[in-house]
Every structure is written in structure tokens, then in C-alpha cells.
Protein backbone atom coordinates (compact mmCIF):
# COMPACT_ATOMS: atom_id res chain seq x y z
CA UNK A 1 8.70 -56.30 -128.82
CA UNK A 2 8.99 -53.47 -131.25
CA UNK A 3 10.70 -49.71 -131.08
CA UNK A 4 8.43 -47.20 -132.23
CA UNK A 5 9.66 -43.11 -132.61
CA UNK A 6 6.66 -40.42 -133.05
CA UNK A 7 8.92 -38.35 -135.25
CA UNK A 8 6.78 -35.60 -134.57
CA UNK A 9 7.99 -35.29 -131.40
CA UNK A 10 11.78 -36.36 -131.84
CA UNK A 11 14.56 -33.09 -131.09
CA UNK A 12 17.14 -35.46 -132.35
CA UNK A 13 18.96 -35.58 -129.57
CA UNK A 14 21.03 -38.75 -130.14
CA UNK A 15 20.34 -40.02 -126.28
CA UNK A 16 18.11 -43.65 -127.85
CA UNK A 17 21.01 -43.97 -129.76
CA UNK A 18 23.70 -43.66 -127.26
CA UNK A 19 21.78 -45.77 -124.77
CA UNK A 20 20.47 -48.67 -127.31
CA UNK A 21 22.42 -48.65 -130.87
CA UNK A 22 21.12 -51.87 -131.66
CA UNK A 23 18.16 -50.29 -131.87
CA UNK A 24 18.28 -46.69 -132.35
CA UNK A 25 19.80 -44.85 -135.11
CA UNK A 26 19.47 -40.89 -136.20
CA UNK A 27 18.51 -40.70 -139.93
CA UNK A 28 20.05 -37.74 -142.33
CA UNK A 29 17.54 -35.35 -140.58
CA UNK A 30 19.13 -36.05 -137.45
CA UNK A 31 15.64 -37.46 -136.11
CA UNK A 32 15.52 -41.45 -134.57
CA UNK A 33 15.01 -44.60 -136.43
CA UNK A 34 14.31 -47.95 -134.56
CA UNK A 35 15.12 -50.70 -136.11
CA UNK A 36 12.32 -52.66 -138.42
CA UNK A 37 12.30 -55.96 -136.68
CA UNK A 38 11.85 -57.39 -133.78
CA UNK A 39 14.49 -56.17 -130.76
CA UNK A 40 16.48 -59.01 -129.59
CA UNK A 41 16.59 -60.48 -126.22
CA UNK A 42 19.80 -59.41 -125.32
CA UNK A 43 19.03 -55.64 -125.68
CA UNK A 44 15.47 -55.50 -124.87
CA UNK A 45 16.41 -53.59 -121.41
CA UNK A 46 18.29 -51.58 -123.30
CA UNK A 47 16.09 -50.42 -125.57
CA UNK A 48 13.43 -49.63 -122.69
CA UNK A 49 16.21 -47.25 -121.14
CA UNK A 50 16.59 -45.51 -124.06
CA UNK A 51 12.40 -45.16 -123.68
CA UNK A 52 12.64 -43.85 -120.85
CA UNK A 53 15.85 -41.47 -121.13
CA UNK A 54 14.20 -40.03 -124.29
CA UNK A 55 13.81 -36.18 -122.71
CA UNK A 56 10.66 -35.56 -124.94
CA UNK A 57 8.58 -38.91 -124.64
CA UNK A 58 9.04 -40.02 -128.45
CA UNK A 59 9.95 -43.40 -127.75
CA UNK A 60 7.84 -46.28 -127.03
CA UNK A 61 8.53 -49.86 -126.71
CA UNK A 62 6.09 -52.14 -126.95
């Protein structure tokens, strides 16, 4: 599975991050940056509560 950001959307609040930073990171415009490859195993469910915490729906894991 992959993390996915519609940047477009993103407030760059820093929640994906807090939740899943093996995943999520906020670029120099403050706005979210999943990782490029594949999320591991061991932080999958992470990275699907950072999905869902996102306040503004930008995140998608799939």
C-alpha cells in the first residue's frame, strides 16, 4: 500500500505526521509528504490513522 496527499487540500496541520512519521513528513511549505515507497508492515495501521485523523480528507491510503 501507498500514502497519497491531495496537496490541494492539505492546511498543513502536522496531525499525519504526528500520528505516522514513517510515513508522513511536512515539506518547506509546511504541506504533507508521504513517503515514495511502499509503507511497511509494521506501520501500515498507522498510516491509516493518520488517514483518517487528517481534519480535511487529504490523505488516502491505498
Amino acid at each position: 500500500m501507498k500514502a497519497y496527499v491531495n496537496r490541494d487540500t492539505c492546511i498543513c496541520c502536522g496531525v499525519c505526521e504526528g500520528v505516522c512519521p514513517d510515513v508522513f513528513e511536512l515539506d518547506d511549505e509546511g504541506k504533507s509528504v508521504p513517503i515514495d515507497s511502499e509503507i511497511p508492515d509494521d506501520v501500515l495501521s498507522m498510516a491509516q490513522d493518520a488517514e483518517t485523523s487528517c481534519p480535511v480528507d487529504a490523505i488516502s491510503v491505498e
